[in-house]
N, C-alpha and C. Protein backbone atom coordinates (compact mmCIF):
# COMPACT_ATOMS: atom_id res chain seq x y z
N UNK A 1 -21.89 109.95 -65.21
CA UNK A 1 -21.82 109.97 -63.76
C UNK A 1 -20.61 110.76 -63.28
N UNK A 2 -19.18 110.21 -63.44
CA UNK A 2 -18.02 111.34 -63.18
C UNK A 2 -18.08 112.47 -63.91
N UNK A 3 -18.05 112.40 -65.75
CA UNK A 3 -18.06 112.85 -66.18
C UNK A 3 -18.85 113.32 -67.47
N UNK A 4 -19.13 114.34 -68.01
CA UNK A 4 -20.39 114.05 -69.00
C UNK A 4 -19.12 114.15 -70.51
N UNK A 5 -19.95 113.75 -71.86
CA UNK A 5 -18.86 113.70 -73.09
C UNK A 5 -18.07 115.04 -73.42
N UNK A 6 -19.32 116.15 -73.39
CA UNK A 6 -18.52 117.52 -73.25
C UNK A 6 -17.64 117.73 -72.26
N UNK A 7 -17.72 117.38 -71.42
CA UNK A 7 -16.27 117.70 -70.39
C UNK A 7 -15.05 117.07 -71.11
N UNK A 8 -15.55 115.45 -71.81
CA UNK A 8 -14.11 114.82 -72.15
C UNK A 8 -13.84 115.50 -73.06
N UNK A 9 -14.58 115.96 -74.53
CA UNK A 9 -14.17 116.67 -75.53
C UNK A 9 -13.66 118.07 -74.89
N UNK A 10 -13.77 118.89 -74.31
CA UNK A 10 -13.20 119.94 -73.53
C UNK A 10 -11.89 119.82 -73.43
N UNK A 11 -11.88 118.31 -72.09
CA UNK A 11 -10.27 118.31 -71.82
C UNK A 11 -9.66 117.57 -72.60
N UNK A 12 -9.88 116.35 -73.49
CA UNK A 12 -8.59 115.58 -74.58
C UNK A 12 -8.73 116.52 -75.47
N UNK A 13 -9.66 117.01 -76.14
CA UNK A 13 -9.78 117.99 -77.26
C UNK A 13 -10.16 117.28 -78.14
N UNK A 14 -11.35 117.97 -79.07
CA UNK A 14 -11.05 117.30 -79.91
C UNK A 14 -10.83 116.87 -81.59
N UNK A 15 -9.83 117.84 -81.40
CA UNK A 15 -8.23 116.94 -82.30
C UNK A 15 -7.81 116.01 -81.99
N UNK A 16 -7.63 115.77 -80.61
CA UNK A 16 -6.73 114.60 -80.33
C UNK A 16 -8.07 113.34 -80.14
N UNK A 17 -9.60 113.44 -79.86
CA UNK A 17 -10.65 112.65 -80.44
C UNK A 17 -10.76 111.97 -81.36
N UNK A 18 -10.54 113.16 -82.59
CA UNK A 18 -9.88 112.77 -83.62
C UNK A 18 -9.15 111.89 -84.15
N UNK A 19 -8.34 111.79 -84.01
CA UNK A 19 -7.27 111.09 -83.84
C UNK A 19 -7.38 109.92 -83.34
N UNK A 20 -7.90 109.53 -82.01
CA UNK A 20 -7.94 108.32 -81.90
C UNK A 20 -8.91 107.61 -82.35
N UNK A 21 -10.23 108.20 -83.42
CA UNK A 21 -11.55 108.09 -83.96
C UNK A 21 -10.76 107.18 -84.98
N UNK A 22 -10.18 108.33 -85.65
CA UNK A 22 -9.68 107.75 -87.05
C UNK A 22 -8.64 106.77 -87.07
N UNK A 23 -7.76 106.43 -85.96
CA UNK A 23 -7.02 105.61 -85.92
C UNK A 23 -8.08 104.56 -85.57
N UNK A 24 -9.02 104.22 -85.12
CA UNK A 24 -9.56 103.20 -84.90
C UNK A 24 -10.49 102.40 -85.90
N UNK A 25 -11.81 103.32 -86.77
CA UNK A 25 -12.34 103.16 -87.55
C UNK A 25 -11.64 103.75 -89.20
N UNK A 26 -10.65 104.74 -89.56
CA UNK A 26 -10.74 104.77 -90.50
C UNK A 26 -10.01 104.15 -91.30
N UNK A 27 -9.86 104.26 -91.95
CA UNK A 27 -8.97 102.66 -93.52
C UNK A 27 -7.92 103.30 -93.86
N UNK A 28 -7.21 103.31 -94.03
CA UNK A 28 -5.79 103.49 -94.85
C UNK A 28 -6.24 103.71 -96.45
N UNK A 29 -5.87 104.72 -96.91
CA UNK A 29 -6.26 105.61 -98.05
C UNK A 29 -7.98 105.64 -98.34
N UNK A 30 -8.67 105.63 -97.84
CA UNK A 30 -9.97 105.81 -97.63
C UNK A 30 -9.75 107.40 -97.72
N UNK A 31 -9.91 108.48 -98.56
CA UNK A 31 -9.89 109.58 -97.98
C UNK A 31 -11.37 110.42 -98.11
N UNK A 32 -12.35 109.76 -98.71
CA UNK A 32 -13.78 110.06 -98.87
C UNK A 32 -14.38 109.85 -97.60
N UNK A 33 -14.57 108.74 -96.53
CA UNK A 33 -15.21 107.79 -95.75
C UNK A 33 -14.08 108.31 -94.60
N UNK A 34 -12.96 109.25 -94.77
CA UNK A 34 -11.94 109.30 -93.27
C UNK A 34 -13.14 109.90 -92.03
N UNK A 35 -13.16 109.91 -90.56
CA UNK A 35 -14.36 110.38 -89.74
C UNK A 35 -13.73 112.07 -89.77
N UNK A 36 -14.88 112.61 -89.43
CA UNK A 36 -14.54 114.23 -89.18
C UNK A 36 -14.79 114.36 -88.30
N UNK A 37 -15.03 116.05 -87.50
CA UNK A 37 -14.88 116.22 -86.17
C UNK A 37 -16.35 116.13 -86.20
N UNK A 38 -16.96 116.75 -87.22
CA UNK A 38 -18.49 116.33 -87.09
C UNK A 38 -19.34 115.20 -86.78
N UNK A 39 -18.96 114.32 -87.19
CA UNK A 39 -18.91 112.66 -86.69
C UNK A 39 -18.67 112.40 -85.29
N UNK A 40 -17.69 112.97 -84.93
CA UNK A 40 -17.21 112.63 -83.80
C UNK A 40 -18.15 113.57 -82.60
N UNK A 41 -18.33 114.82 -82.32
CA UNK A 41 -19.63 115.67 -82.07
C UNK A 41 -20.72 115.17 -81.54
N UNK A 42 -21.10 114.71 -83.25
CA UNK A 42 -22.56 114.34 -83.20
C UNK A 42 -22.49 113.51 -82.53
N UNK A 43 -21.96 111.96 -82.89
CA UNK A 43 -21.76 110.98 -82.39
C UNK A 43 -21.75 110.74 -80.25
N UNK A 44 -20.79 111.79 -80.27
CA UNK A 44 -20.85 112.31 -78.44
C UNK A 44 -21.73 112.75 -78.08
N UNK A 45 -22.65 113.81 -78.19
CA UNK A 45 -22.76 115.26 -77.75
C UNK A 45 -25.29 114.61 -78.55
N UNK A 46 -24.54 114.04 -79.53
CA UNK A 46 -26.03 114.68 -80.53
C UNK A 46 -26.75 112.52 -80.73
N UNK A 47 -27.50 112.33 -81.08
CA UNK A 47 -27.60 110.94 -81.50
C UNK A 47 -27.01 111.07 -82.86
N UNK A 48 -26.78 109.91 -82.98
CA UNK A 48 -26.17 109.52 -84.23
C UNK A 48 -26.96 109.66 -85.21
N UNK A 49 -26.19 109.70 -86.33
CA UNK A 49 -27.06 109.48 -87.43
C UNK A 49 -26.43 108.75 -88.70
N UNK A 50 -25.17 108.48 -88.80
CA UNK A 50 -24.80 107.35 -89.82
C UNK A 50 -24.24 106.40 -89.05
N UNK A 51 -23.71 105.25 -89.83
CA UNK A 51 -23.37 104.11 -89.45
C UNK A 51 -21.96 104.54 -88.50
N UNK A 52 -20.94 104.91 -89.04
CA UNK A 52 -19.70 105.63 -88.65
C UNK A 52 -20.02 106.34 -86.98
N UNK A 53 -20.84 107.06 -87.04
CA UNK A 53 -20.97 107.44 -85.61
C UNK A 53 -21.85 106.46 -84.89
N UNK A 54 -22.40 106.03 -85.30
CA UNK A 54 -23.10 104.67 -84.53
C UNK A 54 -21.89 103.78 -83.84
N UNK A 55 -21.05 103.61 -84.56
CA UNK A 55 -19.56 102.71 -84.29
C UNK A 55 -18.86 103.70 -83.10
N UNK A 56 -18.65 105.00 -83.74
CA UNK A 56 -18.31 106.43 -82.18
C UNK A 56 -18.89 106.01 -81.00
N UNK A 57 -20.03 106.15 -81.46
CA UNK A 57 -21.19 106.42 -80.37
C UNK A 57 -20.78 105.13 -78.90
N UNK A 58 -20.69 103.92 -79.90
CA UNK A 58 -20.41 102.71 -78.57
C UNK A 58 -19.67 102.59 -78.67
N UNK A 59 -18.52 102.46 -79.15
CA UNK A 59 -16.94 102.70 -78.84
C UNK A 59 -16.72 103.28 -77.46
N UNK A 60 -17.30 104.64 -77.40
CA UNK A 60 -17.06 105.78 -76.40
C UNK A 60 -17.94 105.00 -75.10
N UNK A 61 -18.80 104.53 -75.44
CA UNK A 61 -20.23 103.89 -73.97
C UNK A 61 -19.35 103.09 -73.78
N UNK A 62 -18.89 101.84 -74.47
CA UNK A 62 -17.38 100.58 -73.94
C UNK A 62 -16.83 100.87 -73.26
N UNK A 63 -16.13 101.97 -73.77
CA UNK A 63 -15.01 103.00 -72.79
C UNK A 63 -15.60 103.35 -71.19
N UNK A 64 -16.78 104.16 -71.70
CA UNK A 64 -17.43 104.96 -70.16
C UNK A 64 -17.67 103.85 -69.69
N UNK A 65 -18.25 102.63 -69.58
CA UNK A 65 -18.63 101.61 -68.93
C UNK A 65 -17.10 100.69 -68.05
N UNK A 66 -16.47 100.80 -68.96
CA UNK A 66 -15.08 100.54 -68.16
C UNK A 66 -14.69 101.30 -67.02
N UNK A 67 -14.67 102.34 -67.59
CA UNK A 67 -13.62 103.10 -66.59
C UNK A 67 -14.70 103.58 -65.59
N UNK A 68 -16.39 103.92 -65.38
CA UNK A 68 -16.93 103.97 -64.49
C UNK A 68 -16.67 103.00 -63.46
N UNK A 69 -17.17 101.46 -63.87
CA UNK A 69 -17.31 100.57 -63.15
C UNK A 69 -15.44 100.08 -62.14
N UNK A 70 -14.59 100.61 -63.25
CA UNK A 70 -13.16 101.01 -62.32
C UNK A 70 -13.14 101.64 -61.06
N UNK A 71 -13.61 102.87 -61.87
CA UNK A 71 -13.68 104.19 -60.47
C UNK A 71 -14.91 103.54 -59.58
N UNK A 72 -15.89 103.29 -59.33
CA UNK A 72 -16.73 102.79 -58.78
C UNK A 72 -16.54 101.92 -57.87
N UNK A 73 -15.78 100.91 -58.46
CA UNK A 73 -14.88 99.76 -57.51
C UNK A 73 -14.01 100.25 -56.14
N UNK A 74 -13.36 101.33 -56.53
CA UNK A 74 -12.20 102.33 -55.42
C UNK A 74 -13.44 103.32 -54.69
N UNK A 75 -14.61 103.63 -54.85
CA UNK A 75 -15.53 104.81 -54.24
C UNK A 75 -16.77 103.98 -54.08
N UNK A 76 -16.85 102.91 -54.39
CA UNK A 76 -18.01 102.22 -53.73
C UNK A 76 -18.64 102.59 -52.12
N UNK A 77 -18.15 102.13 -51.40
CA UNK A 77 -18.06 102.41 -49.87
C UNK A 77 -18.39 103.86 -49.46
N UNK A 78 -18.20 104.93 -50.38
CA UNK A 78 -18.26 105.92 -49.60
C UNK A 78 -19.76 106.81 -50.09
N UNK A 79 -20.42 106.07 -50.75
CA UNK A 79 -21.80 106.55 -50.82
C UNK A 79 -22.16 108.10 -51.59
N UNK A 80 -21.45 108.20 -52.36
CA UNK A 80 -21.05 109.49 -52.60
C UNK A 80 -22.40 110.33 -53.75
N UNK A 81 -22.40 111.34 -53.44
CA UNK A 81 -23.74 111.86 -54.35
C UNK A 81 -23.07 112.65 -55.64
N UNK A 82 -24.31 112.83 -56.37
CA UNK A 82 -23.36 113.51 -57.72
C UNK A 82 -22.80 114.83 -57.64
N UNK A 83 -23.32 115.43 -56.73
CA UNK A 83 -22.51 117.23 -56.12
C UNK A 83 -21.32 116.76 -55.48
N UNK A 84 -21.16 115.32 -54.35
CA UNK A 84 -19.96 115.10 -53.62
C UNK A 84 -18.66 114.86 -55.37
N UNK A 85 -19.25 114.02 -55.94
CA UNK A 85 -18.51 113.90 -57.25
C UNK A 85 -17.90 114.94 -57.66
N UNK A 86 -18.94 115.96 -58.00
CA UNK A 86 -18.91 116.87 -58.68
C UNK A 86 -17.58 117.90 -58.16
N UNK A 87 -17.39 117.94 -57.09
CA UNK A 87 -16.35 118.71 -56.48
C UNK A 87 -15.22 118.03 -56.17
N UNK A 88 -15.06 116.37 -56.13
CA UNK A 88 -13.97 116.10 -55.95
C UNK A 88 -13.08 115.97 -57.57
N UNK A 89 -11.91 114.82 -56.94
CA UNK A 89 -11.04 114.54 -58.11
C UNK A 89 -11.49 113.83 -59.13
N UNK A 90 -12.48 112.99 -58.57
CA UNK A 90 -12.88 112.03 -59.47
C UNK A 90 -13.42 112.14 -60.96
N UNK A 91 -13.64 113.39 -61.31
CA UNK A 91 -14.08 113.94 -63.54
C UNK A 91 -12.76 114.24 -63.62
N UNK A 92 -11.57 114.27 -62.94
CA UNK A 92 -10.54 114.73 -63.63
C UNK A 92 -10.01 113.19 -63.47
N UNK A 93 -9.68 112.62 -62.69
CA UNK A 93 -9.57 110.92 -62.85
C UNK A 93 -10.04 110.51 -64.12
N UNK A 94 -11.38 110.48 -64.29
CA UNK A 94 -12.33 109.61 -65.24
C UNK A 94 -11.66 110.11 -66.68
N UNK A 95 -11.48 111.49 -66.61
CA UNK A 95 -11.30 112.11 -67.98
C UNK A 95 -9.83 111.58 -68.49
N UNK A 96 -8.96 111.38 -67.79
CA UNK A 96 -7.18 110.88 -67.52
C UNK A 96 -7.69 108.98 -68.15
N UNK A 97 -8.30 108.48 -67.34
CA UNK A 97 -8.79 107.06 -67.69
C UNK A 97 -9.28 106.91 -69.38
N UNK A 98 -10.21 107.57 -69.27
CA UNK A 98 -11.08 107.78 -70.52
C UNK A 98 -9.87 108.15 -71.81
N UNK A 99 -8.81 108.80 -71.45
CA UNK A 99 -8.05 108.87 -72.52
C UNK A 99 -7.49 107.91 -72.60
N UNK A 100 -6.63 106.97 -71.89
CA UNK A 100 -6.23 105.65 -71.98
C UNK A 100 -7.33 104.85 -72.67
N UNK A 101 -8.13 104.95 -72.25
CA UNK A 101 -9.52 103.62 -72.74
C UNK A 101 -9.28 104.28 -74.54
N UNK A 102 -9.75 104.92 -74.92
CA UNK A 102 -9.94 105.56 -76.21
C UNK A 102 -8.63 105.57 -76.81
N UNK A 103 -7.74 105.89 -76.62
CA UNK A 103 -6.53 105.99 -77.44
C UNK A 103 -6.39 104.47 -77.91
N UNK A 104 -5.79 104.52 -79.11
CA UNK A 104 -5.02 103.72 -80.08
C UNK A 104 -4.09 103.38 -79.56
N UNK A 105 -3.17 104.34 -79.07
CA UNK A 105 -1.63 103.14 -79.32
C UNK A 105 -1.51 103.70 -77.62
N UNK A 106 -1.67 102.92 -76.81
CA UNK A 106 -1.48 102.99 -75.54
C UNK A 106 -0.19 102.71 -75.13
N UNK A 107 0.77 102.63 -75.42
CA UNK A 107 2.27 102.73 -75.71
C UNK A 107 2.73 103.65 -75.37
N UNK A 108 2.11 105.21 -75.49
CA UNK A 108 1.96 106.10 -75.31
C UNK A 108 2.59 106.83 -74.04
N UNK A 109 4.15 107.73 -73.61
CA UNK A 109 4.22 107.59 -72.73
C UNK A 109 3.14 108.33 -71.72
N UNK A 110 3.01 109.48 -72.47
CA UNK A 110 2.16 111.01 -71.84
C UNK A 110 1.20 109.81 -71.69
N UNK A 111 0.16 109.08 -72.48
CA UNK A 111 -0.80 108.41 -71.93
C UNK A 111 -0.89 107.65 -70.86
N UNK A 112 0.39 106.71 -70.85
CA UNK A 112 0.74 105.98 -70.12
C UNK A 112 1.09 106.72 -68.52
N UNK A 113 1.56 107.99 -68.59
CA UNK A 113 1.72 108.71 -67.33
C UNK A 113 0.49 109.20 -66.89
N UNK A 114 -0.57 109.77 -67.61
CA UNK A 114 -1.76 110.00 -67.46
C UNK A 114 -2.29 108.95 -66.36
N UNK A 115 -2.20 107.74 -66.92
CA UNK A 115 -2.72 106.19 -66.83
C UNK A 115 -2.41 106.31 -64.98
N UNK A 116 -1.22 106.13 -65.13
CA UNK A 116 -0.46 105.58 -63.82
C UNK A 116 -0.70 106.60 -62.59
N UNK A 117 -0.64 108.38 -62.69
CA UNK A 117 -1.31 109.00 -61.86
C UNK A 117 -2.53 109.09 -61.42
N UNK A 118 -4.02 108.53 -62.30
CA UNK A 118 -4.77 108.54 -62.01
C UNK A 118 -5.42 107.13 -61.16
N UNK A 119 -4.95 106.53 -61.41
CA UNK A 119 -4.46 104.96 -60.56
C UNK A 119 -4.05 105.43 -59.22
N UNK A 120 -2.93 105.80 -59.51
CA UNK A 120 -2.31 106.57 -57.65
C UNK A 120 -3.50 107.21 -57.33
N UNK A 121 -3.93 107.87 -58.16
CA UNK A 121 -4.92 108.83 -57.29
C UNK A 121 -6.24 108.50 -56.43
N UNK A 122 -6.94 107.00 -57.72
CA UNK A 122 -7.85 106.43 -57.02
C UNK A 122 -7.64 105.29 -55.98
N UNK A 123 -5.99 105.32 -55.66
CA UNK A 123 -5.74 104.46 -54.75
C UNK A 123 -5.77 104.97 -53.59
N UNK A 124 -5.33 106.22 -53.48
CA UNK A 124 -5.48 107.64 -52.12
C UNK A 124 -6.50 107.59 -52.17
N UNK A 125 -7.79 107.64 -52.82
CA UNK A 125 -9.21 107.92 -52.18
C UNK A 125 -9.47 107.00 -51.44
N UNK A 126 -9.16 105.83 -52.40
CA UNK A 126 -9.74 104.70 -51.32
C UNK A 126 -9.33 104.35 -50.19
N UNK A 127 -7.46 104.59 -49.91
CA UNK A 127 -7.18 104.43 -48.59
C UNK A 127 -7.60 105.47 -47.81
N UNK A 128 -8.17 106.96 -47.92
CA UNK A 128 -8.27 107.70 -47.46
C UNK A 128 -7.57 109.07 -47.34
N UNK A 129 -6.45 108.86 -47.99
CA UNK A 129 -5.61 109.52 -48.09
C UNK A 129 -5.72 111.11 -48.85
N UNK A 130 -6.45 111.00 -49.68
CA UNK A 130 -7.23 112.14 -50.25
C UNK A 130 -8.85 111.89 -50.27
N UNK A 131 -9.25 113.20 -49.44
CA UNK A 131 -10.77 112.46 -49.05
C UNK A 131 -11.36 113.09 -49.81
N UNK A 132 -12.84 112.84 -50.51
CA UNK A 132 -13.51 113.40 -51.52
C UNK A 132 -14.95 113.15 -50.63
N UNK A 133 -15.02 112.93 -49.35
CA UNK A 133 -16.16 113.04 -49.06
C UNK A 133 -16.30 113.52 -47.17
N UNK A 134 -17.26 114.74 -46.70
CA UNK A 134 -16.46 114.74 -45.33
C UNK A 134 -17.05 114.27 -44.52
N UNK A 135 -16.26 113.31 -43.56
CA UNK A 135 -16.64 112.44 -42.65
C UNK A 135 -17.29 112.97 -41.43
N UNK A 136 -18.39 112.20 -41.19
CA UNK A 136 -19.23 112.27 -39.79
C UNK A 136 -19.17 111.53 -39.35
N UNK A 137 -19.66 112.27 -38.06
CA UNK A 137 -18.45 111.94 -36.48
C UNK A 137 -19.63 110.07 -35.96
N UNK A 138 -20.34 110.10 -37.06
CA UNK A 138 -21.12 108.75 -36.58
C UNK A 138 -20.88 107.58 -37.09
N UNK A 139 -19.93 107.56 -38.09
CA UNK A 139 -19.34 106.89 -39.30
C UNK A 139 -17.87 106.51 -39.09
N UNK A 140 -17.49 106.79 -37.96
CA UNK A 140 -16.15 107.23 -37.03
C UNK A 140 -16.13 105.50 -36.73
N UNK A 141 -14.98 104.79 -37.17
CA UNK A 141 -15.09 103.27 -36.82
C UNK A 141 -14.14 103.23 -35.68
N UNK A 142 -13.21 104.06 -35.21
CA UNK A 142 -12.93 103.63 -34.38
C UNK A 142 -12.75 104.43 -33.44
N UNK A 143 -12.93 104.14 -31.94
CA UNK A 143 -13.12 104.37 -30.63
C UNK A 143 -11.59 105.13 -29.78
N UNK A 144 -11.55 106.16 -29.21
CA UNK A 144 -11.15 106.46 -27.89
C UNK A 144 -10.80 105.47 -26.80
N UNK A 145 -9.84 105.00 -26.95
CA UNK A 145 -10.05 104.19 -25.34
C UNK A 145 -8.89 105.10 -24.58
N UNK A 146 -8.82 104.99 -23.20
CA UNK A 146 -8.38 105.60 -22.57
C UNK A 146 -8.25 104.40 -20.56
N UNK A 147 -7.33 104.56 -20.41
CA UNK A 147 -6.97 103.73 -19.13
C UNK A 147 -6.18 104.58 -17.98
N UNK A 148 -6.48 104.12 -17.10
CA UNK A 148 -5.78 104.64 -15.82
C UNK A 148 -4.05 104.76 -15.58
N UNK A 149 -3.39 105.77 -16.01
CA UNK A 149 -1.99 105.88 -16.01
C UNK A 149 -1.71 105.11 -14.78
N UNK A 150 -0.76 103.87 -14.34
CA UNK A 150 -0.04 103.86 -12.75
C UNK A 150 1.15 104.48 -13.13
N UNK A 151 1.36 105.21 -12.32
CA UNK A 151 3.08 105.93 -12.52
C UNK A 151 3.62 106.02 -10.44
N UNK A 152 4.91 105.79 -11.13
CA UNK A 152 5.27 105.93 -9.59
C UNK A 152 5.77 106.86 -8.88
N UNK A 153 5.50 108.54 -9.61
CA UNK A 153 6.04 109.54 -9.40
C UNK A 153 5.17 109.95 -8.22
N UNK A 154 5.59 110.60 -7.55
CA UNK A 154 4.80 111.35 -6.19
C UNK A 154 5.19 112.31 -6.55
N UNK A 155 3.90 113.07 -6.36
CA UNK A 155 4.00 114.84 -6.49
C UNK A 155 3.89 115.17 -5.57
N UNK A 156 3.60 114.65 -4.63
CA UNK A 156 3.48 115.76 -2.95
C UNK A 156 4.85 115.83 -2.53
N UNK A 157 5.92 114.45 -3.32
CA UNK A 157 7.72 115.16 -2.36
C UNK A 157 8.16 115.62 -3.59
N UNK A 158 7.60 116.16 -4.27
CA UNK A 158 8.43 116.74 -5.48
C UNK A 158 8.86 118.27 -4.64
């Protein structure tokens, strides 16, 4: 929905996929059974086909299911279609989230800064503050009022 798996492999890369693949599933001196990038690929991108990417495969859906139903929570309200998506902040949000969700050692400061800007960010959408969708004038909650100035200036002895 924000984002598709090739976009995330695009922007974490993946080496750094990698990385958090094998920190999660692989064993300590296992060096036959360690995951490859192929695993990791297929697993995203292709259906699975061994047990190892079967484990990828929903690892990564855990993840997307989190961090959708996150972002979703902050953009609920605004009814948004997948082209309005598509052009705002929100795949570069998801993709920032999605690395937190997936990483291993979330300790991490770069992750952890990742983490915390994309938070700010879906907190500006929701207050409004950065708009990702453009408002019509019928959707407008609040009203013009306008009242009769009394002032006690006279303009005719000016």
């Amino acid at each position: 929905m924000f984002a598709s798996p090739q976009q995330v492999i695009n922007k974490i890369g993946i080496n750094v996929l990698l990385q958090f693949v094998s920190g999660k599933f692989g064993e300590v001196g296992d060096y036959e059974n360690t995951p490859k990038v192929e695993d990791v690929e297929l697993a995203l991108l292709n259906s699975p086909a061994s047990a190892l990417q079967e484990q990828i495969n929903a690892w990564y859906l855990e993840s997307d299911k989190a961090v959708s139903a996150l972002i979703t929570g902050y953009v609920a309200r605004f009814n948004l279609t997948q082209a309005e998506i598509d052009v705002s902040v929100l795949p570069g949000v998801y993709i920032d989230l999605m690395t937190y969700e997936l990483c291993i050692n979330a300790e991490s400061e770069d992750i952890s800064d990742k983490r915390n800007f994309a938070m700010r960010q879906l907190d500006k959408v929701s207050k409004g503050v950065i708009q990702i969708k453009n408002p019509s004038t019928v959707s407008s909650t609040t009203s013009m009022r306008t009242k009769k100035v009394y002032s006690s200036f006279n303009l005719e002895s000016f």
